[in-house]
C-alpha atoms as a PDB file:
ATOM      1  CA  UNK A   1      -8.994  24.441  21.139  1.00  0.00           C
ATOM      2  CA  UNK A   2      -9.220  20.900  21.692  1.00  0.00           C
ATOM      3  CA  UNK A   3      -7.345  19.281  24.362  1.00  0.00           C
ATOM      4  CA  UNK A   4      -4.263  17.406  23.077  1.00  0.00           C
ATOM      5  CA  UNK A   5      -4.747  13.432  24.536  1.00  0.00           C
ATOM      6  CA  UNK A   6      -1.381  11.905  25.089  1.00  0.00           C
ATOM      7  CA  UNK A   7      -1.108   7.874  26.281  1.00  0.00           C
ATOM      8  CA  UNK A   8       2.046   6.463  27.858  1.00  0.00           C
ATOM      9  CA  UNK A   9       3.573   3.291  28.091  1.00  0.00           C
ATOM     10  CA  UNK A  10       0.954   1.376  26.062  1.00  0.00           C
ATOM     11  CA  UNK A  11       2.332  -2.451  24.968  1.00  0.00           C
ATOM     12  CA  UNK A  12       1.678  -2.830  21.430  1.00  0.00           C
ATOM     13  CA  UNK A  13      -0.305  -6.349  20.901  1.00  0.00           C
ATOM     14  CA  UNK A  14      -0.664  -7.386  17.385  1.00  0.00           C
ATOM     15  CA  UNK A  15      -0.959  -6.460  13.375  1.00  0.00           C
ATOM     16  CA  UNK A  16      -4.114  -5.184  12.616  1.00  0.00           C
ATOM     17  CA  UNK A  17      -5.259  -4.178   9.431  1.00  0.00           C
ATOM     18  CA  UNK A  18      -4.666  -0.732   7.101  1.00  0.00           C
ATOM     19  CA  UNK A  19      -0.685  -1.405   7.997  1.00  0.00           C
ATOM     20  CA  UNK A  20      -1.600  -0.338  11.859  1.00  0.00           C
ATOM     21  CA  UNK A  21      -1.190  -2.163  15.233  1.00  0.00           C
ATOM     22  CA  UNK A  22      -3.411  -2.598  17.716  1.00  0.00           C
ATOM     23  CA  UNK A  23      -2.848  -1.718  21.559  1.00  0.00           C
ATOM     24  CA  UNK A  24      -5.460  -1.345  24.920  1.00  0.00           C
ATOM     25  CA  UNK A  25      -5.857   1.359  27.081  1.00  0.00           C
ATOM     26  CA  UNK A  26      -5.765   0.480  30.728  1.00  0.00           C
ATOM     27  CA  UNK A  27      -9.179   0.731  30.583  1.00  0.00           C
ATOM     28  CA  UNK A  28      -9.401  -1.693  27.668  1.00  0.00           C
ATOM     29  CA  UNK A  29      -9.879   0.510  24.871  1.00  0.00           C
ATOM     30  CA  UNK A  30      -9.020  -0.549  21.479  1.00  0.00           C
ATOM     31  CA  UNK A  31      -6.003   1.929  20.175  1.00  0.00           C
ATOM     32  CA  UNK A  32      -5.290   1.400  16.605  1.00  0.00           C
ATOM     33  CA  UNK A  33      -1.232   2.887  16.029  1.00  0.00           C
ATOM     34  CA  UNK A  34       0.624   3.641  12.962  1.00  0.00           C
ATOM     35  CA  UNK A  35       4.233   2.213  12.445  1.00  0.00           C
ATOM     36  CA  UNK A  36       3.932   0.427  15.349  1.00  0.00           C
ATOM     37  CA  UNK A  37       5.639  -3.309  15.636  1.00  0.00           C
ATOM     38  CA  UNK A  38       3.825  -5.653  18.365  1.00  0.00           C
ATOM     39  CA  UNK A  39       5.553  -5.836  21.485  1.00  0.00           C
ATOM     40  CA  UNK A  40       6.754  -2.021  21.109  1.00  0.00           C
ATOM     41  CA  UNK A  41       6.349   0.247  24.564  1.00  0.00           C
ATOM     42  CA  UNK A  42       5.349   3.893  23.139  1.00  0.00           C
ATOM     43  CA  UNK A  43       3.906   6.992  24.308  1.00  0.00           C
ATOM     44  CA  UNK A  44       1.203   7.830  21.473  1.00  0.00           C
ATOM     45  CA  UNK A  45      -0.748  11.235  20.784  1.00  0.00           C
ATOM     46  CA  UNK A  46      -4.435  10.281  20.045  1.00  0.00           C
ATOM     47  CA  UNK A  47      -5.538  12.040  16.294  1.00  0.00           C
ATOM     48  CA  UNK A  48      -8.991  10.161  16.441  1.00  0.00           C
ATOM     49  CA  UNK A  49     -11.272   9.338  19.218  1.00  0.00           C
ATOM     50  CA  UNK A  50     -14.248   7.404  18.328  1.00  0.00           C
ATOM     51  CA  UNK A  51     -16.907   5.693  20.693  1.00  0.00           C
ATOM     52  CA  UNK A  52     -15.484   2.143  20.324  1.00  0.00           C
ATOM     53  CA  UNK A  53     -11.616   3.644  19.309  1.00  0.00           C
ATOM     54  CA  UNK A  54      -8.832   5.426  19.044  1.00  0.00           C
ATOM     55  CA  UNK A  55      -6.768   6.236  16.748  1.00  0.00           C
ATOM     56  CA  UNK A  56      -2.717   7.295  17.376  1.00  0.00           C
ATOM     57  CA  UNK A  57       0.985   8.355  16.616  1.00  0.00           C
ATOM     58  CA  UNK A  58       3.590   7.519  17.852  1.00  0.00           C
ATOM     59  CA  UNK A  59       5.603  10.342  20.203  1.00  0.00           C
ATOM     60  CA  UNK A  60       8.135   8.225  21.689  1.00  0.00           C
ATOM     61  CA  UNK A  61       9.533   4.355  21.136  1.00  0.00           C
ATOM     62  CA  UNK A  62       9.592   3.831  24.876  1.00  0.00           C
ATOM     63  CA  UNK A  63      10.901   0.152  24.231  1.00  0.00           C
ATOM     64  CA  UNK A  64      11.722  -1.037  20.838  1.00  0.00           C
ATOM     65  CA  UNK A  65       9.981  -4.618  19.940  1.00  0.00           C
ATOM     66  CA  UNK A  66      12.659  -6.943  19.477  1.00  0.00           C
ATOM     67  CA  UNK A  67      11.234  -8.085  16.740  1.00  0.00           C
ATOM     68  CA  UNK A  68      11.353  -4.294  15.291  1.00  0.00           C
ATOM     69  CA  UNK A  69      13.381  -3.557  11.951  1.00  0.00           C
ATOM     70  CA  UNK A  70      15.217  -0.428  10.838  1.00  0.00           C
ATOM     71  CA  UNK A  71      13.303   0.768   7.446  1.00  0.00           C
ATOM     72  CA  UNK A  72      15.372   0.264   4.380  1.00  0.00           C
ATOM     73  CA  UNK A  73      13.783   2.907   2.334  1.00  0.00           C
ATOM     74  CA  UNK A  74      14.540   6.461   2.501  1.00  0.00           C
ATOM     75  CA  UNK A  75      10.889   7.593   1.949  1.00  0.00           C
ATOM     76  CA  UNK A  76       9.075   5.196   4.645  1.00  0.00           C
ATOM     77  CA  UNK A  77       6.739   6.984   6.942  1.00  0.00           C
ATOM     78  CA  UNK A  78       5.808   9.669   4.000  1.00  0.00           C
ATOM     79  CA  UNK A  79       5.275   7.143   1.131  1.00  0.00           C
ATOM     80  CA  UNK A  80       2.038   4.705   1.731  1.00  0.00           C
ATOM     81  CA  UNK A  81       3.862   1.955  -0.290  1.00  0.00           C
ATOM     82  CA  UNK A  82       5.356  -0.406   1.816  1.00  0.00           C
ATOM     83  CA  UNK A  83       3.905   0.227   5.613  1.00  0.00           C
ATOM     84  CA  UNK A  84       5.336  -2.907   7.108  1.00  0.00           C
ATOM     85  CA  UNK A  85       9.009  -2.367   6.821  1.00  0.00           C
ATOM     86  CA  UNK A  86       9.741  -2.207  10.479  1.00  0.00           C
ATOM     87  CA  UNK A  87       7.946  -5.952  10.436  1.00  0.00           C
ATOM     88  CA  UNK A  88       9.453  -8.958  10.102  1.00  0.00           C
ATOM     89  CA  UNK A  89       8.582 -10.810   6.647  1.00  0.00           C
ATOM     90  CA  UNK A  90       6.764 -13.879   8.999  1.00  0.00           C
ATOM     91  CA  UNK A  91       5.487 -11.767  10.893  1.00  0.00           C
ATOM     92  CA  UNK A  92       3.708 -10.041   7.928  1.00  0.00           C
ATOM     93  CA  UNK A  93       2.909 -13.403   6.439  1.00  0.00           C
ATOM     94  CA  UNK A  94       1.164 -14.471   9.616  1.00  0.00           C
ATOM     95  CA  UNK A  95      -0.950 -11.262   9.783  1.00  0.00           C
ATOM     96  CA  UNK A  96      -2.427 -11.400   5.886  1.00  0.00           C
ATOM     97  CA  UNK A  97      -2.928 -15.386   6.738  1.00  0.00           C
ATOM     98  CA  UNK A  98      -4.901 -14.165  10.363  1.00  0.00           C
ATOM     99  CA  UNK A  99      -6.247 -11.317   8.445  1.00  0.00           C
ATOM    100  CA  UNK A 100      -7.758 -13.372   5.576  1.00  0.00           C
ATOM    101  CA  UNK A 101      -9.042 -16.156   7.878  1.00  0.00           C
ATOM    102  CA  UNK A 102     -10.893 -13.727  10.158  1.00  0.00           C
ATOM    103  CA  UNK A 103     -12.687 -11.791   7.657  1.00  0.00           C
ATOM    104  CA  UNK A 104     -13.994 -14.953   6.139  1.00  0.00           C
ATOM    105  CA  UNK A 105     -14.558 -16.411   9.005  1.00  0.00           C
ATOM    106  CA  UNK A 106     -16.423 -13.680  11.265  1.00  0.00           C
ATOM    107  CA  UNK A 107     -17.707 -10.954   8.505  1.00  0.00           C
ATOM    108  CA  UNK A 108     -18.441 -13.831   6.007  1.00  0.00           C
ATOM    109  CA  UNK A 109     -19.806 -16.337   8.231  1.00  0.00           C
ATOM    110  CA  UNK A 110     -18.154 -18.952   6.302  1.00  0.00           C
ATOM    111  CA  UNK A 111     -16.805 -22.870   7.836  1.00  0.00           C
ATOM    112  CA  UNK A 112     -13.554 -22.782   6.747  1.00  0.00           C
ATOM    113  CA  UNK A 113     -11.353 -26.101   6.981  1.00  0.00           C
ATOM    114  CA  UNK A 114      -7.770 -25.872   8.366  1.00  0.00           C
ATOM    115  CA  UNK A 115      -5.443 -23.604   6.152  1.00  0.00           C
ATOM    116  CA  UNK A 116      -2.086 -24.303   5.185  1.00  0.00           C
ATOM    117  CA  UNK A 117       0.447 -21.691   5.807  1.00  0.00           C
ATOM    118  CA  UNK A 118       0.711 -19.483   3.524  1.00  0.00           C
ATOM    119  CA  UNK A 119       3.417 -19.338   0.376  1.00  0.00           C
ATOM    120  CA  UNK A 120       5.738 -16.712   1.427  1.00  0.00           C
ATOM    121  CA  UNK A 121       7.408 -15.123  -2.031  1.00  0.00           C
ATOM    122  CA  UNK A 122      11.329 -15.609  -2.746  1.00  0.00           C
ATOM    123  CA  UNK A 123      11.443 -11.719  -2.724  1.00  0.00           C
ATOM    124  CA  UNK A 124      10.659  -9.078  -0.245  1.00  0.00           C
ATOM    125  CA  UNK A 125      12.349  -6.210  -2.555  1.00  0.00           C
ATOM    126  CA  UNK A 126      11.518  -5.517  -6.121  1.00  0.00           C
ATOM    127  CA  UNK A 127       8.841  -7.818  -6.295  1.00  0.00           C
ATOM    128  CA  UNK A 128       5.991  -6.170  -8.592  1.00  0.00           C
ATOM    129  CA  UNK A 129       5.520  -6.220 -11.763  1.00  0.00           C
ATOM    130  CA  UNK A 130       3.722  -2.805 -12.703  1.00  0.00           C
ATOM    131  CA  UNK A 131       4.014   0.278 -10.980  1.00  0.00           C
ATOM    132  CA  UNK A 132       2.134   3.851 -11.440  1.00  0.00           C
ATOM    133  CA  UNK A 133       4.022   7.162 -11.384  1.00  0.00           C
ATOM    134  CA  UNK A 134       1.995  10.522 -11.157  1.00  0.00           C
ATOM    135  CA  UNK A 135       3.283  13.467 -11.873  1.00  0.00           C
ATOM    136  CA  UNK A 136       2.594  16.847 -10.260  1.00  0.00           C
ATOM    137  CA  UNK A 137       4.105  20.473 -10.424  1.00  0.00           C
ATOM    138  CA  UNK A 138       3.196  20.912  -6.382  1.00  0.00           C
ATOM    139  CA  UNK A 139       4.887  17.302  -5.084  1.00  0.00           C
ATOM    140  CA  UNK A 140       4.677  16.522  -1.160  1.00  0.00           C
ATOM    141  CA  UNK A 141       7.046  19.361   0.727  1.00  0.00           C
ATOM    142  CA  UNK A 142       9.121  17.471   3.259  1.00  0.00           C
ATOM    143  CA  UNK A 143       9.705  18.451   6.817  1.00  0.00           C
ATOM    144  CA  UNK A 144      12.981  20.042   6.448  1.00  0.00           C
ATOM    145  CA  UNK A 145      12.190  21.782   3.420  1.00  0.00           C
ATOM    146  CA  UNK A 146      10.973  25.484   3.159  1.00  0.00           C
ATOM    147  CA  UNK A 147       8.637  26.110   0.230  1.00  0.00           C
ATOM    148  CA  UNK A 148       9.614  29.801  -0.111  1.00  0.00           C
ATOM    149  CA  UNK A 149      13.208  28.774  -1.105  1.00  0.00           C
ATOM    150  CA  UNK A 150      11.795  26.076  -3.630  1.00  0.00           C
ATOM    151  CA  UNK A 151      11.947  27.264  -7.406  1.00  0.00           C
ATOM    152  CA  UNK A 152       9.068  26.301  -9.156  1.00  0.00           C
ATOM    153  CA  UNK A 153      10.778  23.471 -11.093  1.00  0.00           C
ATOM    154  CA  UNK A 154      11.967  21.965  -7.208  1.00  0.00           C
ATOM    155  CA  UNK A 155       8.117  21.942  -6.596  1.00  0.00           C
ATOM    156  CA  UNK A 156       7.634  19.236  -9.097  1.00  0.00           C
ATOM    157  CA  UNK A 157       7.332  15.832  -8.252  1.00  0.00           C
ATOM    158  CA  UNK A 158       7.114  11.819 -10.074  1.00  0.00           C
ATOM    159  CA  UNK A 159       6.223   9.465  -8.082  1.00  0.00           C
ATOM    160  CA  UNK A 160       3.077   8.295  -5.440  1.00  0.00           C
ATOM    161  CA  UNK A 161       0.288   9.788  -3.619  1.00  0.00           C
ATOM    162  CA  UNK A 162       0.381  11.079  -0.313  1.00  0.00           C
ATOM    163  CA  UNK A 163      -2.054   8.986   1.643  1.00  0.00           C
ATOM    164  CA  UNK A 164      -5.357  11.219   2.325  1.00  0.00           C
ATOM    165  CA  UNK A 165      -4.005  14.017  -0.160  1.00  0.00           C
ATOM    166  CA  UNK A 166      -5.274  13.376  -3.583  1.00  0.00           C
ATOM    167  CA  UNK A 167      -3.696  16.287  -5.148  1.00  0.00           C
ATOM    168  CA  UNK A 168      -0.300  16.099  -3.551  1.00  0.00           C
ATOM    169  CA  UNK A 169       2.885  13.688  -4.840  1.00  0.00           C
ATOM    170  CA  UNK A 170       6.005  12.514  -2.677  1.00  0.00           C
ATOM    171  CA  UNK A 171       8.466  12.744  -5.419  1.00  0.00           C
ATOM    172  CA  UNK A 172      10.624   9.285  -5.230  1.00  0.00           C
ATOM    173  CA  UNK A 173      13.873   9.210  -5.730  1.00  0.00           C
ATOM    174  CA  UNK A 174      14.219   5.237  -5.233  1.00  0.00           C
ATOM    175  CA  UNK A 175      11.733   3.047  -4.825  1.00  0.00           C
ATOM    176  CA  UNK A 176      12.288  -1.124  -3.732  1.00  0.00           C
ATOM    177  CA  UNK A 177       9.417  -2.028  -5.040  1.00  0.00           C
ATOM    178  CA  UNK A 178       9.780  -2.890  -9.208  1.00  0.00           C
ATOM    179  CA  UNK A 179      13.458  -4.202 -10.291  1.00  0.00           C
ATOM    180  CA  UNK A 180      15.149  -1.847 -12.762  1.00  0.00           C
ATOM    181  CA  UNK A 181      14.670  -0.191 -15.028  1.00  0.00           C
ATOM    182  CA  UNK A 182      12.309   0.940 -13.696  1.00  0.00           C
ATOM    183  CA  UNK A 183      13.879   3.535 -11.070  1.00  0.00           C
ATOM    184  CA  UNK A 184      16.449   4.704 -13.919  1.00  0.00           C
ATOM    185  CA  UNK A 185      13.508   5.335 -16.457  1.00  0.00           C
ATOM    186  CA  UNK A 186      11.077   7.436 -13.821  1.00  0.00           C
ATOM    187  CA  UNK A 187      14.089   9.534 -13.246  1.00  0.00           C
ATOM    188  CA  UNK A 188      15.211  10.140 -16.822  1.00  0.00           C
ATOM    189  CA  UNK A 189      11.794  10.984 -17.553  1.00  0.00           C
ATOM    190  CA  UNK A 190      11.184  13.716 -15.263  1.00  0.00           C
ATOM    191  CA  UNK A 191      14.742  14.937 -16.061  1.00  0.00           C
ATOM    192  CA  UNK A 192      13.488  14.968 -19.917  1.00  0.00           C
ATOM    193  CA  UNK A 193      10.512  16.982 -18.858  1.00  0.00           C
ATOM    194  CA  UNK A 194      11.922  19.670 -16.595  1.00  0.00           C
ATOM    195  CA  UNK A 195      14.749  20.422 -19.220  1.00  0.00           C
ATOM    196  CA  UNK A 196      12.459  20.537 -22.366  1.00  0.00           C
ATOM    197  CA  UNK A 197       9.782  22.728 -20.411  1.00  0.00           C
ATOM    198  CA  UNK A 198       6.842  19.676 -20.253  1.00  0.00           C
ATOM    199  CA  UNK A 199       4.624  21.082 -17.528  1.00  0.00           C
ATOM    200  CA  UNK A 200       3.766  18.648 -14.882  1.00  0.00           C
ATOM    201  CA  UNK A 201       0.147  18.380 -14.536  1.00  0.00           C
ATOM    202  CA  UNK A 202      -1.840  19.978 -11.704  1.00  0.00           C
ATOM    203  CA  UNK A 203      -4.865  17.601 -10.628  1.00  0.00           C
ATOM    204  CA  UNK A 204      -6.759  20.706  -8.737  1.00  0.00           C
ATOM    205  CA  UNK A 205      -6.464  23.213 -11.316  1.00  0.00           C
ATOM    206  CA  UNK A 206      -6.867  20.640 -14.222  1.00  0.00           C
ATOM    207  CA  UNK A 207      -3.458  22.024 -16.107  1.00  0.00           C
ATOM    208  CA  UNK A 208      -0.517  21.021 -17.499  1.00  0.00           C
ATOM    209  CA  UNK A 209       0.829  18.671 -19.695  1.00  0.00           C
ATOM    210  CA  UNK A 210       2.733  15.755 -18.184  1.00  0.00           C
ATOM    211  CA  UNK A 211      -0.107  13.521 -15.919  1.00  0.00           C
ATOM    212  CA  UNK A 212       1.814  10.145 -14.852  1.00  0.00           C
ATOM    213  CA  UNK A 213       3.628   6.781 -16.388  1.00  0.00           C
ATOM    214  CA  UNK A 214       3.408   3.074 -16.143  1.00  0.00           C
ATOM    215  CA  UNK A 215       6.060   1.311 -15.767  1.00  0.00           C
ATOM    216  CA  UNK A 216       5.769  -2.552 -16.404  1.00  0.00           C
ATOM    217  CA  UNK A 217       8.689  -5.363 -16.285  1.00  0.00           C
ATOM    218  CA  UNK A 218       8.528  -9.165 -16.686  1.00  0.00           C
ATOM    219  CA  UNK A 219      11.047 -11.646 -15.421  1.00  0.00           C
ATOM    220  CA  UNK A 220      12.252 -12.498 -18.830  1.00  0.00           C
ATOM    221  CA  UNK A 221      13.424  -9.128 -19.333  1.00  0.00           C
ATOM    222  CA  UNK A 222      10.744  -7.492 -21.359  1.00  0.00           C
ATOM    223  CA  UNK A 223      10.118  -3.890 -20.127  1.00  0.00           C
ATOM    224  CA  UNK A 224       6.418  -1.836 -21.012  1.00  0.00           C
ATOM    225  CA  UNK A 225       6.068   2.085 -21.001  1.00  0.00           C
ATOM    226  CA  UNK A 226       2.997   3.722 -20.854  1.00  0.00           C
ATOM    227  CA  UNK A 227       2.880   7.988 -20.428  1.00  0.00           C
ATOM    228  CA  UNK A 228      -0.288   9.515 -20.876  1.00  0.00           C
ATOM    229  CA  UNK A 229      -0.338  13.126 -21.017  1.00  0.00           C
ATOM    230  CA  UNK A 230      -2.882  15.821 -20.643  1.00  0.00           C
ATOM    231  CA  UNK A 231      -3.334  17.233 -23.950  1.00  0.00           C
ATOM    232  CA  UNK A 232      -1.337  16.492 -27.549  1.00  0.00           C
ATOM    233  CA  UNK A 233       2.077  18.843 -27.950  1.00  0.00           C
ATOM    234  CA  UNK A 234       4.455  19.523 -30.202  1.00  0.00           C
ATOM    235  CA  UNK A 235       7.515  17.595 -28.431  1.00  0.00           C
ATOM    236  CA  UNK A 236       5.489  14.282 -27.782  1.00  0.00           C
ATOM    237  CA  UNK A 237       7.480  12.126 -30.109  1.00  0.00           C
ATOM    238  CA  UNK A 238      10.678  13.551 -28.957  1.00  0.00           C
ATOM    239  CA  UNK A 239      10.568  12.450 -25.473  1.00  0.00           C
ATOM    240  CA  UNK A 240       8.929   9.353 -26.756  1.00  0.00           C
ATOM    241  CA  UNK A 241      12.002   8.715 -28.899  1.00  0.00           C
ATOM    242  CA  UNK A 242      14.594   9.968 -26.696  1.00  0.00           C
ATOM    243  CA  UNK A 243      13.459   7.248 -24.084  1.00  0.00           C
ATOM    244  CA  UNK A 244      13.456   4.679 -26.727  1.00  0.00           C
ATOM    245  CA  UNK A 245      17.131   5.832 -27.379  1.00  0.00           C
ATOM    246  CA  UNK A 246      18.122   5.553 -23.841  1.00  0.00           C
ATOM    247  CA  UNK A 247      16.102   2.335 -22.948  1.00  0.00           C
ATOM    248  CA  UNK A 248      15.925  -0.192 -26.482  1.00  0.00           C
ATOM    249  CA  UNK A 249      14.627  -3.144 -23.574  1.00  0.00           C
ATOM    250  CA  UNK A 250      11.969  -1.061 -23.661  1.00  0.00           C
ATOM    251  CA  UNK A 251       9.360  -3.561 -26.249  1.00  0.00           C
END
């Protein structure tokens, strides 16, 4: 059994890419952390150790950044969606616009004239436009959950990947990403399914009926719906037109 490798007291830096930050060992090596915020203290436990890296967690905010923010969704940390909640929107816009420059710059090899800031958006919630939803009849068990006491229709989940799990889907409840309808048609959906018997699809075992939705707004008002199911069946039209029902913006 491998040795577990615990840093303390290491002073986050800066945003680096993939939604991590970037701190130095005392002896100067490179220590990329998740949901880290520069100028955080923290005690990490290293998951990867490379020749030129590491890679860490965080075990314990030993001084909170003051420039840190308290997450305003309820699925941050499981959901891969929107990793840079605890950051400041300038600070965000400031590491895209480093970000950008750099990998022209010193992977492309490219002269680049002095760039203008860049346009930071009116929104920071409910800003997309189109938004996938997979579902899956074995979602993403959370940490205080016990599987044994799950039913089989608990086990189902509509919403995102897991990050590194192909197979497995956090089932959202809310998401800040798309205005609604969006959120109100996701959830009537999978209520449709479970209480007509639609089986969610399962990706490893390649059955089921129910795969995922798209979900597509405008700022005019206009809302799209794409579902795409597995296989043809008898109550297609049914849910199609009981959405319709609930949802006429639906075009």
């Amino acid at each position: 059994m491998k040795k577990e490798i615990i840093i303390e007291n290491l002073t986050v830096q800066a945003v680096a890419a993939e939604g991590k930050c970037v701190a130095h060992t005392p002896e100067g090596q490179v220590v990329f952390i998740e949901y880290a915020v520069p100028g955080d203290v923290v005690d990490i436990r290293v998951t990867v150790k490379k020749k030129n890296y590491l890679e860490g967690r965080i075990i314990r905010l030993v001084e909170p950044s003051p420039d840190r923010l308290e997450p305003f969704c309820g699925h941050f940390g499981l959901c891969g969606g929107c990793r840079w909640q605890l950051l400041p929107y300038r600070i965000q816009l400031e590491a895209k616009q480093r970000q950008v420059y750099d990998q022209l710059s010193r992977i492309g090899h490219l002269q680049l004239p002095p760039m203008r800031p860049i346009l930071a958006s009116d929104k920071t919630e409910f800003y997309r436009n189109k938004l996938e939803f997979t579902a899956s009849d074995k979602r993403w068990i959370l940490p205080d959950e016990d599987p044994e006491n799950l039913t089989a229709e608990q086990k189902t989940g509509l919403g995102f990947h897991v990050g590194r799990f192909f197979d497995k889907v956090l089932d959202i409840r809310r998401c800040w990403l798309q205005p609604e309808p969006s959120n109100a048609i996701r959830l009537f959906i999978k209520e449709y399914a479970l209480s007509n018997g639609i089986p969610f699809y399962n990706i490893r075992e390649n059955r089921g009926i129910f795969r995922n939705m798209f979900v597509r707004t405008t700022d005019d008002g206009q809302v799209m719906l794409i579902v795409c199911f597995a296989a043809d069946f008898d109550g297609r039209e049914a849910m199609l037109d009981a959405v319709a029902e609930r949802f006429p913006e639906i075009t």
